[in-house]
Protein backbone atom coordinates (compact mmCIF):
# COMPACT_ATOMS: atom_id res chain seq x y z
CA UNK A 1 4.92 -17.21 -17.77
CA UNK A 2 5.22 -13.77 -18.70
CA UNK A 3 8.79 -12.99 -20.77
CA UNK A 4 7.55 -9.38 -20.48
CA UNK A 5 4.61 -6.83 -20.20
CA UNK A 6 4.05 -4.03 -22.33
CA UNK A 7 4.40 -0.66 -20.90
CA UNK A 8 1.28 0.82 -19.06
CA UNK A 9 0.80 3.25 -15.83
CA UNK A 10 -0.98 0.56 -14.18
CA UNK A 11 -1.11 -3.34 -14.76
CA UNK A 12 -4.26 -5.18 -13.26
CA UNK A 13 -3.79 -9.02 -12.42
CA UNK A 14 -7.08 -10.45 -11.20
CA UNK A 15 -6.99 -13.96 -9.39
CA UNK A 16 -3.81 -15.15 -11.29
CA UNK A 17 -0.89 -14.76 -8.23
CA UNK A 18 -2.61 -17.17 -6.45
CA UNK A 19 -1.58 -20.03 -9.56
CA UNK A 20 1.74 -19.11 -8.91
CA UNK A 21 4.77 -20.51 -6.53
CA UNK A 22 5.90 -17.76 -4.99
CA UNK A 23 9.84 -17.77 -6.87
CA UNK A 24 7.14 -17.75 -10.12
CA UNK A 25 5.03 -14.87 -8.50
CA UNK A 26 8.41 -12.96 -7.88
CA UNK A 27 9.08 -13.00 -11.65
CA UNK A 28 5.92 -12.16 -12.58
CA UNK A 29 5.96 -9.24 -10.21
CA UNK A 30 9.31 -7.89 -11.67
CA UNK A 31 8.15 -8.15 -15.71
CA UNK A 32 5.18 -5.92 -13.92
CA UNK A 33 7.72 -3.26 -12.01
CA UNK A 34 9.86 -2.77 -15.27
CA UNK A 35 6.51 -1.97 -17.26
CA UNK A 36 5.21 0.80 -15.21
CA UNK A 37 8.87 2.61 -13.92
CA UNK A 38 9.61 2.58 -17.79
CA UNK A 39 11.13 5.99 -18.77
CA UNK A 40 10.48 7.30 -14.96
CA UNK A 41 6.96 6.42 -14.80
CA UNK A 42 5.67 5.38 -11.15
CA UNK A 43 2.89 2.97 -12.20
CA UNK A 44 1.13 0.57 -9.98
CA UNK A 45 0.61 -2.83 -10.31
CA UNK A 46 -3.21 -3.38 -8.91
CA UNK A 47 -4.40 -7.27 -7.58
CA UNK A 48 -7.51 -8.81 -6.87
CA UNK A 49 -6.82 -11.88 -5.42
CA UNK A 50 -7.52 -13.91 -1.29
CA UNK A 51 -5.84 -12.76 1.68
CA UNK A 52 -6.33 -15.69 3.80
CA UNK A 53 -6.63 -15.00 7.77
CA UNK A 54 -7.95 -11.59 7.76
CA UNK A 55 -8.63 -10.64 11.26
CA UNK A 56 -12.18 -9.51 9.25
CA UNK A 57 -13.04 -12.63 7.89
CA UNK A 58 -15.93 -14.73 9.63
CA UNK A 59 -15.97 -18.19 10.12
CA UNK A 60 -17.35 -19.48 7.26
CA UNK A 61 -15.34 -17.23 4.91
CA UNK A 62 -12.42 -18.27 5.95
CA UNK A 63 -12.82 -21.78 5.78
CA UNK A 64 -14.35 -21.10 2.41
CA UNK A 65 -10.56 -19.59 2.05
CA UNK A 66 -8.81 -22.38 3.31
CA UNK A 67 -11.00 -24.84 1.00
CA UNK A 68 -9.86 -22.61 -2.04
CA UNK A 69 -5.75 -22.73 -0.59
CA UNK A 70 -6.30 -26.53 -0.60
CA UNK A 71 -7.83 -26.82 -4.36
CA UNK A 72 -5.29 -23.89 -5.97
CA UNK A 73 -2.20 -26.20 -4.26
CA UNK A 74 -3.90 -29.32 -6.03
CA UNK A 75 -4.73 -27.97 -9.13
CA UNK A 76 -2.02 -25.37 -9.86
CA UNK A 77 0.75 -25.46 -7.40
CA UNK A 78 -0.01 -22.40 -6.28
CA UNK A 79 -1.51 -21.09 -2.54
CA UNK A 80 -3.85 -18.25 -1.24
CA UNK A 81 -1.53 -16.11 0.82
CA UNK A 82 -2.19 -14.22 3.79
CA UNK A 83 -0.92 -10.83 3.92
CA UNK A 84 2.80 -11.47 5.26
CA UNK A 85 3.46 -13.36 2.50
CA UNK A 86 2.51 -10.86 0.38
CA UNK A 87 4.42 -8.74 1.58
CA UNK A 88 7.45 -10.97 1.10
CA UNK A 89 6.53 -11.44 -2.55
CA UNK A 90 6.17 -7.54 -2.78
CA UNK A 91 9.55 -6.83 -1.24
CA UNK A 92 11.67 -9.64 -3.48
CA UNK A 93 10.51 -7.81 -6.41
CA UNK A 94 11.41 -5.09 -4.82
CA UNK A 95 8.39 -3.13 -4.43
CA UNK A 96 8.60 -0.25 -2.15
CA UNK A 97 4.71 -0.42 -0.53
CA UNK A 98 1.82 -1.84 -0.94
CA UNK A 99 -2.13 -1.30 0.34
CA UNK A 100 -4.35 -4.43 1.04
CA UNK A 101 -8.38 -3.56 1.26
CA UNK A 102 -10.23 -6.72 2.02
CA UNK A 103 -13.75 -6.28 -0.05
CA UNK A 104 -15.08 -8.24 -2.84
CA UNK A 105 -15.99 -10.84 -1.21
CA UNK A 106 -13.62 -13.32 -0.30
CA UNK A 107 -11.22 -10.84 -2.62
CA UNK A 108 -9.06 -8.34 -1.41
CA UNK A 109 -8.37 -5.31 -3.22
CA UNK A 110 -4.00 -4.98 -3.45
CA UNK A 111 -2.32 -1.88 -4.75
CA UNK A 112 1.96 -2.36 -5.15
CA UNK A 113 4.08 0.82 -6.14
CA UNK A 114 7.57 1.13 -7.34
């Protein structure tokens, strides 16, 4: 687990939320906040990682997202998230906003400011 990240104006976390329980994900989400508001910077923290049901998604892509939810639970107590509880994660580490793109696939591009 992170015990802190080095400053930077933005902080880029590909596919490793979803590893995560969400009181984890909350703590790696606030070691990212401190590094880019350091000395009144307004940084971003940018993630590439599944929102599960996406009113965009097709059939088969989302059960491809549910089969990945089931194997990140067994393998690494984590979960794919849909976008309300990302937004929950977002606000208890006290983000103020946050932009979700789907794209990428299965991916969705996430952008969380200060």
């Amino acid at each position: 687990m992170f015990e802190a990240v080095p400053e930077a104006d933005a902080i880029f976390l590909k596919c490793i939320l979803h590893n995560w329980s969400d009181e984890e994900c909350v703590k790696i989400l606030e070691r990212c906040k401190e590094a880019i508001t350091k000395e009144g910077k307004k940084g971003k923290v940018i993630i590439i990682d599944m929102t599960v049901e996406n009113k965009n998604t097709d059939k088969e892509s989302g059960e491809t997202q549910l089969f990945f939810d089931m194997l990140i639970m067994v393998l690494a107590t984590g979960k794919e998230r849909n976008e309300k509880e990302w937004a929950k994660l977002f606000s208890d580490a006290d983000f103020s906003h946050y932009k979700i793109t789907p794209c990428l696939g299965l991916r969705s591009l996430i952008e969380v400011y200060p």
